[in-house]
PDB file of N, CA and C in Angstrom:
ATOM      1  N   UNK A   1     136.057 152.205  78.371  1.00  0.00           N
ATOM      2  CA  UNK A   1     136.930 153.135  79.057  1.00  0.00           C
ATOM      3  C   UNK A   1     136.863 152.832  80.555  1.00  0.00           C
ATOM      4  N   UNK A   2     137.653 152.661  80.989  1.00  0.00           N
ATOM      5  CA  UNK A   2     137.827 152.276  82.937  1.00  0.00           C
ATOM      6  C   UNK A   2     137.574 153.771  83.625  1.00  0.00           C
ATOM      7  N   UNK A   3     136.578 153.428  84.055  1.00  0.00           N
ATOM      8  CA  UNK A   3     135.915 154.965  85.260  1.00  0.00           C
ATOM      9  C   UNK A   3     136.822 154.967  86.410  1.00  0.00           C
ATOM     10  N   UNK A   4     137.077 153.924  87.043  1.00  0.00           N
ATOM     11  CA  UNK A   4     138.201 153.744  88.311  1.00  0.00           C
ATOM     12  C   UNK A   4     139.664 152.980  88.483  1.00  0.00           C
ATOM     13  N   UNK A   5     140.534 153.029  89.045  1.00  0.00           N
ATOM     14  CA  UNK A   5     141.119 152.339  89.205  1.00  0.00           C
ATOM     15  C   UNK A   5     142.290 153.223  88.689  1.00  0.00           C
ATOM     16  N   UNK A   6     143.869 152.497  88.778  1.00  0.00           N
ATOM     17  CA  UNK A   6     144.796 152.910  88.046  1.00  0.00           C
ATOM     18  C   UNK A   6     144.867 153.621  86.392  1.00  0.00           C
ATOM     19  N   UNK A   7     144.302 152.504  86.243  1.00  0.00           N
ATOM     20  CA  UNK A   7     143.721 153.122  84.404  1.00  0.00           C
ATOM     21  C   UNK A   7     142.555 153.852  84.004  1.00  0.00           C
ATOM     22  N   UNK A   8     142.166 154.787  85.261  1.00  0.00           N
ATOM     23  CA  UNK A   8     141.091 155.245  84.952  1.00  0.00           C
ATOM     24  C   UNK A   8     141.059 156.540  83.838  1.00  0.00           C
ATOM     25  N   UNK A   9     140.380 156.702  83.016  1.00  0.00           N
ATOM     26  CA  UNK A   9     140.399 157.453  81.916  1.00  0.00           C
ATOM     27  C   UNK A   9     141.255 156.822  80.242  1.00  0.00           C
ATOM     28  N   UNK A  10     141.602 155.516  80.624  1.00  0.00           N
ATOM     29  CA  UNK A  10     141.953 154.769  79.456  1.00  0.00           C
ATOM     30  C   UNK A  10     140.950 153.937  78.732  1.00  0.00           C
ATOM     31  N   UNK A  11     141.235 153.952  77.474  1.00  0.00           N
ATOM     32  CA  UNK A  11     140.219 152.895  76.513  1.00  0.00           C
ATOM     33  C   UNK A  11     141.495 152.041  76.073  1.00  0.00           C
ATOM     34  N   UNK A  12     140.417 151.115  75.518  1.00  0.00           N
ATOM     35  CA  UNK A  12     141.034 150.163  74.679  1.00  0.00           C
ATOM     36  C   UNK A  12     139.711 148.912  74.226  1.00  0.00           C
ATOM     37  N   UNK A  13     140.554 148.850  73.186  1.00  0.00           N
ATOM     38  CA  UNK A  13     139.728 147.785  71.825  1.00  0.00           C
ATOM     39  C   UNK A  13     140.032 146.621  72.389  1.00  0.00           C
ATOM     40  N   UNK A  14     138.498 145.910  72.778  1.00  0.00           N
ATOM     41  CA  UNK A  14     138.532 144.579  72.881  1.00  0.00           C
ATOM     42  C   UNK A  14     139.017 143.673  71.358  1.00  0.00           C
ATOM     43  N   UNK A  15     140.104 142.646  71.916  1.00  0.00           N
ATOM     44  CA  UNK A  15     140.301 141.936  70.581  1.00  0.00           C
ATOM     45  C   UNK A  15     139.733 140.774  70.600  1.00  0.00           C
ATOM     46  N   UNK A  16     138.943 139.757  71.542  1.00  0.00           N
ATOM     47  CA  UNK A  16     138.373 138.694  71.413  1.00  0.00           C
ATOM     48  C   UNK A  16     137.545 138.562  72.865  1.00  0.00           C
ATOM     49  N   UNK A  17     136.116 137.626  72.345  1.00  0.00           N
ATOM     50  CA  UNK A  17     135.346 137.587  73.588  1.00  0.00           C
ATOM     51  C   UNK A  17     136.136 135.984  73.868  1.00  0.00           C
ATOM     52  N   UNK A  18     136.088 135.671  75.053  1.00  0.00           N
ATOM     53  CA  UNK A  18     136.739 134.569  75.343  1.00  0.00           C
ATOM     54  C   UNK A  18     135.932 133.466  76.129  1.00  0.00           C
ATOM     55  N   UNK A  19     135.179 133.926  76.378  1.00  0.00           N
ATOM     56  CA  UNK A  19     133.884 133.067  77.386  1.00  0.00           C
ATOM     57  C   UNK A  19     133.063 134.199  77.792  1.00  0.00           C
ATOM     58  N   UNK A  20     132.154 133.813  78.951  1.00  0.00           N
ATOM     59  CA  UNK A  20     131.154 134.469  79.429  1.00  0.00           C
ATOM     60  C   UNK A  20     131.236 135.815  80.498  1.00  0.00           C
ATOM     61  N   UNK A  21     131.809 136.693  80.320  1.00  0.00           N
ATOM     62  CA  UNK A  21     132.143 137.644  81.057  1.00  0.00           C
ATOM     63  C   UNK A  21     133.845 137.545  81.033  1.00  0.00           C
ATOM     64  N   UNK A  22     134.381 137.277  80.037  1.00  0.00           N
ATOM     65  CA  UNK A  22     135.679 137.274  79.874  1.00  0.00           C
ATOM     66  C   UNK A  22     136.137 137.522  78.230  1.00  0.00           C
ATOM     67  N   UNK A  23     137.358 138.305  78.164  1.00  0.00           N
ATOM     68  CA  UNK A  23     137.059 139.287  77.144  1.00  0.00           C
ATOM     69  C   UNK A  23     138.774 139.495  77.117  1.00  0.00           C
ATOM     70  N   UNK A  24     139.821 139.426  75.725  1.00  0.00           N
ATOM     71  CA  UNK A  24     140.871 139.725  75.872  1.00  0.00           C
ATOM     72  C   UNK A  24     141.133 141.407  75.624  1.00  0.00           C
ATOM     73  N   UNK A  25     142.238 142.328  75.500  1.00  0.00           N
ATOM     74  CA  UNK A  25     142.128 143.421  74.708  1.00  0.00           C
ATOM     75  C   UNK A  25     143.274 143.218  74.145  1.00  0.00           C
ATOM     76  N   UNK A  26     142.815 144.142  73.026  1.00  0.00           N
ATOM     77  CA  UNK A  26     144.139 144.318  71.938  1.00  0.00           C
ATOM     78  C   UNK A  26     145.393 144.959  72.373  1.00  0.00           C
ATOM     79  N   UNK A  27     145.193 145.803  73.359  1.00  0.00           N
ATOM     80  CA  UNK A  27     146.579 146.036  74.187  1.00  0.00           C
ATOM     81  C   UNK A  27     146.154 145.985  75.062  1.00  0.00           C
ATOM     82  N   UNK A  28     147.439 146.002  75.648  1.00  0.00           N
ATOM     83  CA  UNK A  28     147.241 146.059  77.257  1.00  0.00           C
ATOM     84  C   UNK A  28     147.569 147.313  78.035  1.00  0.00           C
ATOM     85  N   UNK A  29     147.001 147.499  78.944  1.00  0.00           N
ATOM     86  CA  UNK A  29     146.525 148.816  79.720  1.00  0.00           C
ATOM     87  C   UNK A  29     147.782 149.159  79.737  1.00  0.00           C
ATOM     88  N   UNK A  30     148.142 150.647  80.594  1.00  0.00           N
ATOM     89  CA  UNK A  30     149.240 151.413  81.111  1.00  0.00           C
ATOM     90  C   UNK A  30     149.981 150.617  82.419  1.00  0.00           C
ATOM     91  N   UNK A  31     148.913 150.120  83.158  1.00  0.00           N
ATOM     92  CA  UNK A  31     149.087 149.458  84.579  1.00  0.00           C
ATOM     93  C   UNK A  31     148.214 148.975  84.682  1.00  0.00           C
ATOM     94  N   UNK A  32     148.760 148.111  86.090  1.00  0.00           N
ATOM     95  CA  UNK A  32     148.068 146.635  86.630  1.00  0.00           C
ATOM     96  C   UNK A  32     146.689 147.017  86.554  1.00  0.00           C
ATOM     97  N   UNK A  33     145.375 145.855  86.432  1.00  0.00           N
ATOM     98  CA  UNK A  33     144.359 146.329  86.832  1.00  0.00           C
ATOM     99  C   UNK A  33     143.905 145.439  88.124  1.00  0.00           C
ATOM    100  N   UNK A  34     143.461 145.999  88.726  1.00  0.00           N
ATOM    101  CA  UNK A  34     143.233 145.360  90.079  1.00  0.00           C
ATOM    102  C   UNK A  34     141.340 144.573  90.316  1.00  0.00           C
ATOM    103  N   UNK A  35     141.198 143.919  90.963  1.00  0.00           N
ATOM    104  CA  UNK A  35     140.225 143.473  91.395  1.00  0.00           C
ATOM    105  C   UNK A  35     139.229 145.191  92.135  1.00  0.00           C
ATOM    106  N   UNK A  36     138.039 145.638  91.341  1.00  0.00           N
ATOM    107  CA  UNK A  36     137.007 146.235  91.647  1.00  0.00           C
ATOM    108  C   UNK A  36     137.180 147.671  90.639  1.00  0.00           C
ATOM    109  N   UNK A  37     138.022 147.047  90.056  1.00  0.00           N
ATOM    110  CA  UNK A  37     138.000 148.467  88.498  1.00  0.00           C
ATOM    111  C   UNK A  37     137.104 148.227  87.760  1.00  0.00           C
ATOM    112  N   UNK A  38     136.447 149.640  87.665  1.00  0.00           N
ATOM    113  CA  UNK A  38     134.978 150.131  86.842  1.00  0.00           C
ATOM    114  C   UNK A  38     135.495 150.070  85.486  1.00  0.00           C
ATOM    115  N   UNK A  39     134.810 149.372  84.762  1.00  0.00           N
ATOM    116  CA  UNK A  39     134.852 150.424  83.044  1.00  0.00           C
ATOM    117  C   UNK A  39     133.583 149.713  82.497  1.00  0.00           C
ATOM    118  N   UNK A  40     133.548 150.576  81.370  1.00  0.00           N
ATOM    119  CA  UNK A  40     132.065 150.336  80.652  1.00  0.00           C
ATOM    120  C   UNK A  40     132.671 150.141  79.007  1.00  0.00           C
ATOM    121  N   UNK A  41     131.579 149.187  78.812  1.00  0.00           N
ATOM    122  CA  UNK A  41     131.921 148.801  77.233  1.00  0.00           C
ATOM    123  C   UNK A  41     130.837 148.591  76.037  1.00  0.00           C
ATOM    124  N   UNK A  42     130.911 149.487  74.794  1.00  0.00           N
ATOM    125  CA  UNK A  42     130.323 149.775  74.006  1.00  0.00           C
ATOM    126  C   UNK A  42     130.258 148.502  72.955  1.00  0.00           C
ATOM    127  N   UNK A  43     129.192 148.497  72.768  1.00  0.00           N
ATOM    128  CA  UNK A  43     129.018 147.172  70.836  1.00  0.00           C
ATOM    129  C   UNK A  43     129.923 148.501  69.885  1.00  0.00           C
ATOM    130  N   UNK A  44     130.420 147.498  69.267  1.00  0.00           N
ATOM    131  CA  UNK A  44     131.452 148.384  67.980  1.00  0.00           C
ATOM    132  C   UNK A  44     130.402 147.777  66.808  1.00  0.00           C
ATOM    133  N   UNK A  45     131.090 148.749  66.197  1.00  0.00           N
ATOM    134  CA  UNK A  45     130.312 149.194  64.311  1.00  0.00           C
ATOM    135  C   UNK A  45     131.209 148.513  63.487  1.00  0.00           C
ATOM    136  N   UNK A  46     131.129 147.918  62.455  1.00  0.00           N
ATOM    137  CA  UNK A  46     132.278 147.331  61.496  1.00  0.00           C
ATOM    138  C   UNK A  46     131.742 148.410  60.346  1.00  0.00           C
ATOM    139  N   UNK A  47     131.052 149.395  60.290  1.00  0.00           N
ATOM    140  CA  UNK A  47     130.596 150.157  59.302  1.00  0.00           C
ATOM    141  C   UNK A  47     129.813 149.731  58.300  1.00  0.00           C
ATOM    142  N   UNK A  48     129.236 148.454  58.589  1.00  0.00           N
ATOM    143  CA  UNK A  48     128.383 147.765  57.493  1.00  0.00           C
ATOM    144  C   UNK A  48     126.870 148.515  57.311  1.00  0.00           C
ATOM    145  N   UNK A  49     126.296 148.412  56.397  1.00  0.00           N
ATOM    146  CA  UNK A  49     124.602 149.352  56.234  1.00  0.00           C
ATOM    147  C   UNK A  49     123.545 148.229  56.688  1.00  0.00           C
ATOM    148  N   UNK A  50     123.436 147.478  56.593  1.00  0.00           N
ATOM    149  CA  UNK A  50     122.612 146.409  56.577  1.00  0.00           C
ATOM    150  C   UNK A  50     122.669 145.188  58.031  1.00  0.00           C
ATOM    151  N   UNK A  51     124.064 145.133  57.924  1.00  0.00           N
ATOM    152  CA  UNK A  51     124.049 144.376  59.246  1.00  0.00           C
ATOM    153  C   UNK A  51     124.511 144.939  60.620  1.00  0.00           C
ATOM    154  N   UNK A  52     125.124 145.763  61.019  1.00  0.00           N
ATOM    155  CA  UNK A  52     125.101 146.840  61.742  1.00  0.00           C
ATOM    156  C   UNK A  52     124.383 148.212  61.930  1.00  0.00           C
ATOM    157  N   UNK A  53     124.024 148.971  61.203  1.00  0.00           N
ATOM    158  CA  UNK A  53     123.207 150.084  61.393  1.00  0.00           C
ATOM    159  C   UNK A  53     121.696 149.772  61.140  1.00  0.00           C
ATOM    160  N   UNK A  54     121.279 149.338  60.392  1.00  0.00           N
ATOM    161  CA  UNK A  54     119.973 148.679  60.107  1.00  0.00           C
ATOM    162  C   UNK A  54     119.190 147.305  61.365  1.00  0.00           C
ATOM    163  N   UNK A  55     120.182 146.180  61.237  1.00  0.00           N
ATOM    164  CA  UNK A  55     119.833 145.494  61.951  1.00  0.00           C
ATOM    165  C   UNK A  55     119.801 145.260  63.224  1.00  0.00           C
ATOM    166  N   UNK A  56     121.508 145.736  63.444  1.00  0.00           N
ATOM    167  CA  UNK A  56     121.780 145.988  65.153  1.00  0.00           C
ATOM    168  C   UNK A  56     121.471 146.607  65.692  1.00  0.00           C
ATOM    169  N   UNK A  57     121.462 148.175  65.173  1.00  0.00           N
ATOM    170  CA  UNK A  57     121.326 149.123  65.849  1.00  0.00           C
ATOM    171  C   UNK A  57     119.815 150.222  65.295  1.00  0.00           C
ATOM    172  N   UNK A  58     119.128 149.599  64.657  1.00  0.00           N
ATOM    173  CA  UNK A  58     117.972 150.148  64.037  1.00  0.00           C
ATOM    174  C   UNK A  58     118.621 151.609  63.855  1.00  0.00           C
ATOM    175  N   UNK A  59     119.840 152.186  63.058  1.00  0.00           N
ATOM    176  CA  UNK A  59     120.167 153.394  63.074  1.00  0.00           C
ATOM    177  C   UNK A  59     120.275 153.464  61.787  1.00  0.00           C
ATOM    178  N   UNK A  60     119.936 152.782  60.379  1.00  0.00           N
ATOM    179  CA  UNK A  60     120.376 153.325  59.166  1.00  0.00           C
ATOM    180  C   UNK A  60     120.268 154.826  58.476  1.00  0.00           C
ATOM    181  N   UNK A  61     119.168 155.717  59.229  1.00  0.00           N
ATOM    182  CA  UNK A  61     118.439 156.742  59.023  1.00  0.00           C
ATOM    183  C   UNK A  61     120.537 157.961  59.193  1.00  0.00           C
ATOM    184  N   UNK A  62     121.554 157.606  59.932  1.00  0.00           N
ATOM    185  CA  UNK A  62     122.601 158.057  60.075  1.00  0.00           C
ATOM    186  C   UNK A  62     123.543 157.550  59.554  1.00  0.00           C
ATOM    187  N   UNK A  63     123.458 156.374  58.846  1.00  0.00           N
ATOM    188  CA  UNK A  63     124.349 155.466  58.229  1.00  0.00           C
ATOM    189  C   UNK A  63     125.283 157.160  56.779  1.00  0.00           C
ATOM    190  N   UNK A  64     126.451 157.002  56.888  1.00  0.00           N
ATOM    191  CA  UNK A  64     127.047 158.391  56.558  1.00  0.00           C
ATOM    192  C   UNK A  64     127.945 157.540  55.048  1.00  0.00           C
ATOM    193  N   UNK A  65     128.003 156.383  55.183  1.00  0.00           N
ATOM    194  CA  UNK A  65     128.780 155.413  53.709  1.00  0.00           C
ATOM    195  C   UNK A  65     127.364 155.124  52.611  1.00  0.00           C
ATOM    196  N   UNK A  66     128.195 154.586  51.752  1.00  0.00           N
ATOM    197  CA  UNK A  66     127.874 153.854  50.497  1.00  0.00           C
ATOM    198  C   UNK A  66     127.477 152.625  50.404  1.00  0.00           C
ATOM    199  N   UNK A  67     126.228 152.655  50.877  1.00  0.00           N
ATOM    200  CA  UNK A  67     125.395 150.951  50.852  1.00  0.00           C
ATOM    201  C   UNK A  67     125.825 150.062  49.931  1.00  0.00           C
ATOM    202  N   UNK A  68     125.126 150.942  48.682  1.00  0.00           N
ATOM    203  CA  UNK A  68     124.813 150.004  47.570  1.00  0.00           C
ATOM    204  C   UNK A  68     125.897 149.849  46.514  1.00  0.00           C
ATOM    205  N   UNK A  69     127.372 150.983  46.793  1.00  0.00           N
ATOM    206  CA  UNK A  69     128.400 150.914  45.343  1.00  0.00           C
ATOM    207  C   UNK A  69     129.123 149.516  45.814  1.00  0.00           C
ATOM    208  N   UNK A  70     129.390 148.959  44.654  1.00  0.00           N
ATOM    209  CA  UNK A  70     129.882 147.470  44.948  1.00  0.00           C
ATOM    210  C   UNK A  70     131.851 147.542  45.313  1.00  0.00           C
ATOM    211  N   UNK A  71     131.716 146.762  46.111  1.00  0.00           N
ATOM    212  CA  UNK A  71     133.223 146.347  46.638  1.00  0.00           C
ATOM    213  C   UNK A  71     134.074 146.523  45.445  1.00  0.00           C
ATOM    214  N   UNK A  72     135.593 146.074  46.595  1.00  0.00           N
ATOM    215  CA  UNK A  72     136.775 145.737  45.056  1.00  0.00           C
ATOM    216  C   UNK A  72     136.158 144.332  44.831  1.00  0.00           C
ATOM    217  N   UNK A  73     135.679 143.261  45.282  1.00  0.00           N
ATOM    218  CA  UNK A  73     135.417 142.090  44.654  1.00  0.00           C
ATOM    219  C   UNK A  73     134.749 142.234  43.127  1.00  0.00           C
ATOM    220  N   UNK A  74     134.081 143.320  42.962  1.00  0.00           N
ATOM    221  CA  UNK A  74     133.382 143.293  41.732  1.00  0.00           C
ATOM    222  C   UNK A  74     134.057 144.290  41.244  1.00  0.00           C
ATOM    223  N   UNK A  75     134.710 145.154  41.482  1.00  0.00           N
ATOM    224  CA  UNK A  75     135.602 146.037  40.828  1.00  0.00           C
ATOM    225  C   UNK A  75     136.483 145.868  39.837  1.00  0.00           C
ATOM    226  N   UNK A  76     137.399 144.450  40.461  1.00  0.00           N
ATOM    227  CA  UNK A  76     138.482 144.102  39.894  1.00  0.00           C
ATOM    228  C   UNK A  76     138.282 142.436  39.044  1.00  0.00           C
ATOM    229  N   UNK A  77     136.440 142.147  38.816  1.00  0.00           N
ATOM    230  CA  UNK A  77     136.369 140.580  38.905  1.00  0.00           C
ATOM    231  C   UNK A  77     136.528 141.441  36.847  1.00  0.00           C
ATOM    232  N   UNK A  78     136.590 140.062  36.420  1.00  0.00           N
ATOM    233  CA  UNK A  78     137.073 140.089  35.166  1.00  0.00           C
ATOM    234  C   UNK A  78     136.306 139.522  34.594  1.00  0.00           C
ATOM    235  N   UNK A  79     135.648 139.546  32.590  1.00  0.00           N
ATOM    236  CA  UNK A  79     134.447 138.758  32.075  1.00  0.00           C
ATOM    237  C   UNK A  79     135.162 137.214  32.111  1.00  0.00           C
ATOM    238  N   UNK A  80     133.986 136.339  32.143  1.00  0.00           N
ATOM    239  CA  UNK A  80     134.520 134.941  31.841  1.00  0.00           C
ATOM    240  C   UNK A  80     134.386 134.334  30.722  1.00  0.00           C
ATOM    241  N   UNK A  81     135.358 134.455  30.237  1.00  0.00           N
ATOM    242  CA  UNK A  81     135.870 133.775  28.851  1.00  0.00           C
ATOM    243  C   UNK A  81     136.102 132.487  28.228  1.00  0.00           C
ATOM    244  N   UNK A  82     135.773 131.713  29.411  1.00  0.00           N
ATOM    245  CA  UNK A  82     135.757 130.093  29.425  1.00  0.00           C
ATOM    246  C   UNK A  82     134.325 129.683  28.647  1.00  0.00           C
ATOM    247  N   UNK A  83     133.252 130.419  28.128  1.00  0.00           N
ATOM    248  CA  UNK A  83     132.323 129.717  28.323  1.00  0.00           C
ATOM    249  C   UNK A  83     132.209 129.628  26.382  1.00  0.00           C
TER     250      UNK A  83
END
């Protein structure tokens, strides 16, 4: 979220890191941003149990989903009948 500047009080979703202190977003602001605009930026969650709340963020103890019920990959996989 940008603390100063024209866009101050706007967020937006980074969509790709691009190098080393350079970073695209998924949209683009309301207005220009100028040279000495504040904002601060958070690590995002993909909602995973294991590799995000557990590992990244040592937070599984709040993890609020379904670890262990299996995906559609195994939902929809079918017996194999070839054998």
């Amino acid at each position: 979220m940008f603390r100063s500047g024209l866009n101050k009080g706007v967020a937006r979703e980074i969509d790709s890191n691009t190098g080393p202190g350079t970073f695209s977003l998924f949209l683009p602001t309301p207005l220009d941003l100028t040279i000495g605009d504040q904002f601060d930026i958070y690590p995002g969650c993909k909602k995973r149990w294991e590799e995000d709340c557990a590992l990244r963020f040592d937070n599984s103890i709040n993890f609020q989903g379904e670890p262990f019920v299996p995906g559609d990959d195994e939902a929809y996989r079918s017996a194999d009948t070839k054998r």
